[in-house]
N, C-alpha and C. Protein backbone atom coordinates (compact mmCIF):
# COMPACT_ATOMS: atom_id res chain seq x y z
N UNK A 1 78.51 118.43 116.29
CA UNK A 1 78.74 117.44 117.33
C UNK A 1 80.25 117.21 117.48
N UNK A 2 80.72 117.31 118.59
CA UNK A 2 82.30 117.62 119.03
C UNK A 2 82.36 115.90 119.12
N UNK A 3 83.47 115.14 119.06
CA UNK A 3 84.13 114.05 118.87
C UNK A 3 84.86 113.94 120.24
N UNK A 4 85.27 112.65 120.73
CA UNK A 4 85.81 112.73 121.76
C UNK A 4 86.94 111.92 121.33
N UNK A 5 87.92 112.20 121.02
CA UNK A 5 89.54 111.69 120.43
C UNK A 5 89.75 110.78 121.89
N UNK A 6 90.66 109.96 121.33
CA UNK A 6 91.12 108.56 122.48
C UNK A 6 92.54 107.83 121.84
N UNK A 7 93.14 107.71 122.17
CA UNK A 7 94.24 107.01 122.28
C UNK A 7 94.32 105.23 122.89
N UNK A 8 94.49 104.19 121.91
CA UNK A 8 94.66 103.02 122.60
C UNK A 8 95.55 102.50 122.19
N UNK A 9 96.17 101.58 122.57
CA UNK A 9 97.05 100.51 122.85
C UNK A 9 96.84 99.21 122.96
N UNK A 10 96.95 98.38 121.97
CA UNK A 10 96.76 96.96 121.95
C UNK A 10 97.44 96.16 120.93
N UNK A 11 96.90 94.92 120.93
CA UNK A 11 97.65 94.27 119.35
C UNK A 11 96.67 93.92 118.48
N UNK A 12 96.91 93.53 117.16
CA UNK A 12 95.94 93.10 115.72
C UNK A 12 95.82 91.88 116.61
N UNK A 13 94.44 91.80 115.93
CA UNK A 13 93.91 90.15 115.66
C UNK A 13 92.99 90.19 114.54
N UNK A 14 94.06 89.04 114.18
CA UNK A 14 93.40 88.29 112.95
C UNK A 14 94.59 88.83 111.54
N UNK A 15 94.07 88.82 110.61
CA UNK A 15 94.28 89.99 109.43
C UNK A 15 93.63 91.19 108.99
N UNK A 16 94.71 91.86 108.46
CA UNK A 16 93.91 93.08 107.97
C UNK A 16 92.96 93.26 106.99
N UNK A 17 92.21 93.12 106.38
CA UNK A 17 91.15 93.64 105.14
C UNK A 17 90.76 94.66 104.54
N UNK A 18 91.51 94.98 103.26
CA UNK A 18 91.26 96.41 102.82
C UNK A 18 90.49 95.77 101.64
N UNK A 19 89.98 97.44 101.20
CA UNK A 19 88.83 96.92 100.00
C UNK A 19 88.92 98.79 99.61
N UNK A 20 88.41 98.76 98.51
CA UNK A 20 87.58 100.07 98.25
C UNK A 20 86.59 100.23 97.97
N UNK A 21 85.91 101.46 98.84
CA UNK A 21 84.14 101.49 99.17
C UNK A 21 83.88 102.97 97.58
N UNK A 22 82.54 102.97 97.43
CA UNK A 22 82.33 104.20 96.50
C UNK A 22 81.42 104.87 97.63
N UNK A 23 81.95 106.44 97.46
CA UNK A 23 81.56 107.62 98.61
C UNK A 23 80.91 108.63 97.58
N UNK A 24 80.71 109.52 98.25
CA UNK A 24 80.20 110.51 97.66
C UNK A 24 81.12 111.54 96.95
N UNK A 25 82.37 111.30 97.26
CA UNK A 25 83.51 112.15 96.65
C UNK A 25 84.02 111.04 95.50
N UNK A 26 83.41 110.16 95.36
CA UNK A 26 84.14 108.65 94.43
C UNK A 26 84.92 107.61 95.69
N UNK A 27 85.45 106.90 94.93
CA UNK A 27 86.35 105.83 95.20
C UNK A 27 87.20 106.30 96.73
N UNK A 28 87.31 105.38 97.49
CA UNK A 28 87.90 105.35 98.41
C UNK A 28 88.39 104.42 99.19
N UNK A 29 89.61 103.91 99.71
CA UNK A 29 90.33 103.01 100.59
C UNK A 29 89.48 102.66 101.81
N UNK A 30 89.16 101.39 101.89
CA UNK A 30 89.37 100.96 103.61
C UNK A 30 90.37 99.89 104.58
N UNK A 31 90.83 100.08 105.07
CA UNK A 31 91.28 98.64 105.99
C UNK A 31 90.61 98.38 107.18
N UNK A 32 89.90 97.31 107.28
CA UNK A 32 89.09 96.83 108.50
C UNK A 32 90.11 96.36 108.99
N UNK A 33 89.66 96.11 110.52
CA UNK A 33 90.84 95.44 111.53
C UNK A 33 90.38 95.40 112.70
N UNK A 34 90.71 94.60 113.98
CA UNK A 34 90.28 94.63 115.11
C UNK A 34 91.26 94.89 116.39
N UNK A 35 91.32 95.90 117.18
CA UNK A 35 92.92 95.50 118.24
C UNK A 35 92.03 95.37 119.45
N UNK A 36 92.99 94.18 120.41
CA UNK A 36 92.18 93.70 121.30
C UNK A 36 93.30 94.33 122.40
N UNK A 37 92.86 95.09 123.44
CA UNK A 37 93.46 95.90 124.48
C UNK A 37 92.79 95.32 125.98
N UNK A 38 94.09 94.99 126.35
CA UNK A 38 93.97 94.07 127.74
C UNK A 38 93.83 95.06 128.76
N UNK A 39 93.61 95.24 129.82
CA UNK A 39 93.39 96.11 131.13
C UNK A 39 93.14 95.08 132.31
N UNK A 40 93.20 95.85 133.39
CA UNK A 40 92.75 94.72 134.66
C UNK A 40 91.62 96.02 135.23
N UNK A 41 90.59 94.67 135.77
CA UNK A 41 89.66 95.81 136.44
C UNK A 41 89.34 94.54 137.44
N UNK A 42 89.35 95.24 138.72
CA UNK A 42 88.83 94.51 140.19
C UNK A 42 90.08 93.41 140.15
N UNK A 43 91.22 93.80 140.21
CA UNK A 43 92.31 92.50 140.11
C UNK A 43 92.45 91.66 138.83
N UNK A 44 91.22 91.45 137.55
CA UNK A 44 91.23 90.37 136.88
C UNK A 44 91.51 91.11 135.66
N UNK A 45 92.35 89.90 134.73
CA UNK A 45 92.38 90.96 133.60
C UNK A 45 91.42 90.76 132.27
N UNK A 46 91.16 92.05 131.84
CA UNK A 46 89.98 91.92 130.95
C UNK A 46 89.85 92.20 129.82
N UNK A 47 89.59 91.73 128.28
CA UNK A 47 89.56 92.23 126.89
C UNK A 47 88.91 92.44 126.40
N UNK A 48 89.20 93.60 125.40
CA UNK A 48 88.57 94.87 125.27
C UNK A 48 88.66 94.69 123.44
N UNK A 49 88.02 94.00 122.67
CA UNK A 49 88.07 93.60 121.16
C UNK A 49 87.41 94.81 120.48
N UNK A 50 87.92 96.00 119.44
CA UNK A 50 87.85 97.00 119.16
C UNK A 50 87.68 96.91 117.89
N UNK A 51 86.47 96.96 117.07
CA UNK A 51 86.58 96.73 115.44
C UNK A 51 87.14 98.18 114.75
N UNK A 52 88.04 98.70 114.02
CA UNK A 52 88.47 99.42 113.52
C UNK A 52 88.72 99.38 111.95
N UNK A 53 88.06 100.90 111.65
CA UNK A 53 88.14 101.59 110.56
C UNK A 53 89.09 102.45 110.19
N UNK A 54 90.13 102.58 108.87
CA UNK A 54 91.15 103.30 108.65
C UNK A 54 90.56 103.71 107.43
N UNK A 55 90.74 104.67 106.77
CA UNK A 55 90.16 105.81 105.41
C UNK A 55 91.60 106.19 105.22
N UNK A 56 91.37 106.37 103.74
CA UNK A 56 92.17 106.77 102.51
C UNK A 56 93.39 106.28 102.50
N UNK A 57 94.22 107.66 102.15
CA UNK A 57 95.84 106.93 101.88
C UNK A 57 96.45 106.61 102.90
N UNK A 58 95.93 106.23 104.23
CA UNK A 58 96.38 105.79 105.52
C UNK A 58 96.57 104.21 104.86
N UNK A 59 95.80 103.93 104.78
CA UNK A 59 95.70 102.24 104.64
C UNK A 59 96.81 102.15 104.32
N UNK A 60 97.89 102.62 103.15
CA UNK A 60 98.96 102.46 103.08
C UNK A 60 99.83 101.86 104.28
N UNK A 61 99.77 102.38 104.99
CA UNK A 61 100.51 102.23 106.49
C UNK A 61 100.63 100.86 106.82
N UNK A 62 99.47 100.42 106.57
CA UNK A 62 98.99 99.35 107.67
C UNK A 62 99.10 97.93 107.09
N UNK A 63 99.34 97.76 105.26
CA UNK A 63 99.67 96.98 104.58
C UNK A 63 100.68 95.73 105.12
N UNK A 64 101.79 96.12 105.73
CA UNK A 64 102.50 95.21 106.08
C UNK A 64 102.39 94.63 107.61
N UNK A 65 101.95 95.07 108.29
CA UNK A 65 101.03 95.08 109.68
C UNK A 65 100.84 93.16 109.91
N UNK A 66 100.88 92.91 110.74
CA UNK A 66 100.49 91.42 110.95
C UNK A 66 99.93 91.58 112.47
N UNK A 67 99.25 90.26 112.76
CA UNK A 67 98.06 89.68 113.95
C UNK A 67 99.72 89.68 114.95
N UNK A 68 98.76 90.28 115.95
CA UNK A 68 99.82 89.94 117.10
C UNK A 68 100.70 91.06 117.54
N UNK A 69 100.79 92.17 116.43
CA UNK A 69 101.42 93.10 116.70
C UNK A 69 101.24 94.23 117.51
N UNK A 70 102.14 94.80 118.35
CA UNK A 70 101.32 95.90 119.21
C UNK A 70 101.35 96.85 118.84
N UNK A 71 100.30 97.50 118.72
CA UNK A 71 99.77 98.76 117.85
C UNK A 71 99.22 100.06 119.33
N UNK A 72 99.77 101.29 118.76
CA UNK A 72 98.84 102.47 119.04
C UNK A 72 97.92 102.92 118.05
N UNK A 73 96.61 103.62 117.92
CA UNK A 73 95.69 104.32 117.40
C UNK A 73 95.12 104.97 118.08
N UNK A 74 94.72 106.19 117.59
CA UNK A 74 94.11 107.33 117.71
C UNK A 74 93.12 107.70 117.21
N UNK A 75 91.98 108.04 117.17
CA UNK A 75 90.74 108.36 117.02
C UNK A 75 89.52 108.34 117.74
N UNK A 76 88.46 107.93 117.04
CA UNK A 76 87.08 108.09 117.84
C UNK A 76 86.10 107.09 117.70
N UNK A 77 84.99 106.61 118.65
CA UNK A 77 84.04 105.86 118.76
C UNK A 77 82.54 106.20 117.58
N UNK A 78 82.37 105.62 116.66
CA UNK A 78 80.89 106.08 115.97
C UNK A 78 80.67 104.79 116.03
N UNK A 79 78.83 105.66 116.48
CA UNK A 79 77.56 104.30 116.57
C UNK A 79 76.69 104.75 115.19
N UNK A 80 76.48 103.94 114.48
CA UNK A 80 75.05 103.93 113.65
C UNK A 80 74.01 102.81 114.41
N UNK A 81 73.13 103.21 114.27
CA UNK A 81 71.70 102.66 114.75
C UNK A 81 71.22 102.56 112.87
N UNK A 82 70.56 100.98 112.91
CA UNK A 82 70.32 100.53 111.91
C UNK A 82 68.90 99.89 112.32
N UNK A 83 67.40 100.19 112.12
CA UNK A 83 66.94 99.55 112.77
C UNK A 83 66.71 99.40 114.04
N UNK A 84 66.85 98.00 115.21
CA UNK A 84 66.92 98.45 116.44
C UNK A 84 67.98 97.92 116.77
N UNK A 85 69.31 97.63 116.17
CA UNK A 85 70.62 97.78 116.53
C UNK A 85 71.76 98.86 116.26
N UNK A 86 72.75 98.83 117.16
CA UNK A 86 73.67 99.83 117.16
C UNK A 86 74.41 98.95 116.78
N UNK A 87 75.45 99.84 115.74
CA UNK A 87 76.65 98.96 115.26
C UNK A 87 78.28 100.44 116.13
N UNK A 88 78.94 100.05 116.50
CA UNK A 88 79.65 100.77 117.29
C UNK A 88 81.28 100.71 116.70
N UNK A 89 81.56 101.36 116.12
CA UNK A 89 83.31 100.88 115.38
C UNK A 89 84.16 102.25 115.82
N UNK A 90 85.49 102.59 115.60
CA UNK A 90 86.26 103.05 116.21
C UNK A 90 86.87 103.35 114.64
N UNK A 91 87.06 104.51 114.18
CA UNK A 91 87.21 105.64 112.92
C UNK A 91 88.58 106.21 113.96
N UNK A 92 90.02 104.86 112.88
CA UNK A 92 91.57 105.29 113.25
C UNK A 92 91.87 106.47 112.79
N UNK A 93 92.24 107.75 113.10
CA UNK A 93 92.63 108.93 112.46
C UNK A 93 94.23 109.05 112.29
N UNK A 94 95.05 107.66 112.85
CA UNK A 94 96.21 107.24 112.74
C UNK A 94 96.68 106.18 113.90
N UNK A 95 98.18 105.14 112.84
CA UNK A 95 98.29 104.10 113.33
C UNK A 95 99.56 104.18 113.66
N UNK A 96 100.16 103.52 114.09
CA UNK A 96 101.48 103.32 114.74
C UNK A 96 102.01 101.95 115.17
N UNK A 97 103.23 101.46 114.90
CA UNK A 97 103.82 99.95 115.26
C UNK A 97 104.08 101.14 116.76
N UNK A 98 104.12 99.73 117.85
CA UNK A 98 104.85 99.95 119.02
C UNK A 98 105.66 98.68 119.06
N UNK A 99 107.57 98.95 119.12
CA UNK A 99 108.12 97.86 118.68
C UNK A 99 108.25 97.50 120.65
N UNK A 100 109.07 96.23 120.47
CA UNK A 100 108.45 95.50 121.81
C UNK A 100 109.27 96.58 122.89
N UNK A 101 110.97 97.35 122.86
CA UNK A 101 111.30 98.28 123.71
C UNK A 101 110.29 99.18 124.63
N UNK A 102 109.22 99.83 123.81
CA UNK A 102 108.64 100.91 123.69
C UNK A 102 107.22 100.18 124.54
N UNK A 103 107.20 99.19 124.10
CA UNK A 103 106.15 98.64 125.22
C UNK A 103 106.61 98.22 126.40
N UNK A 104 107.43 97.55 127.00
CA UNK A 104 108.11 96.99 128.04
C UNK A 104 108.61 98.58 128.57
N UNK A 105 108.25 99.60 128.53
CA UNK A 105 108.64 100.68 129.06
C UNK A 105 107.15 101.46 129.66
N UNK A 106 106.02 100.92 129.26
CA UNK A 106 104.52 101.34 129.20
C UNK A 106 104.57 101.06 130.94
């Protein structure tokens, strides 16, 4: 099953939350996180709250990271179906500060 890679742009909300999960290879890093990415659709503008997953020695990255900040990420959309709900999260394959220059140029 081919992946469909995506690129977004938004800022943290909230704090970050790392923990380590046990996998099938052992021990492993997570940082949960959410970036909320604004857009306008039909004139109005609209938000777009993105729960995100980061794996292994990435988390490193993201340690000093604070709410509010504008962030790029890269990766992909996975749904698990649990039952008769879908849980839908966004698996970061990398993170990035966007300092405020670099946005005011978007």
């Amino acid at each position: 099953m081919e992946r469909e890679m995506i690129n977004i742009n938004g800022n943290l909300v909230g704090e970050i939350k790392t923990t380590t999960i046990d996998t099938n290879e052992g021990k492993r890093e997570v940082a949960n996180f959410t970036v909320v990415n604004k857009f306008k659709e039909n004139g109005k503008t609209k938000k777009e709250y993105i729960y995100c997953n980061l794996y292994g020695e990435k988390v490193e990255t993201v340690e000093d990271f604070e709410s509010g900040e504008y962030v790029h990420i890269f990766g992909y959309f996975k749904e698990v179906k649990k039952e008769e709900k879908i849980f839908k999260n966004f698996i970061v394959k990398h993170i990035n500060r966007i300092n405020k220059e670099e946005k005011e140029e978007e």
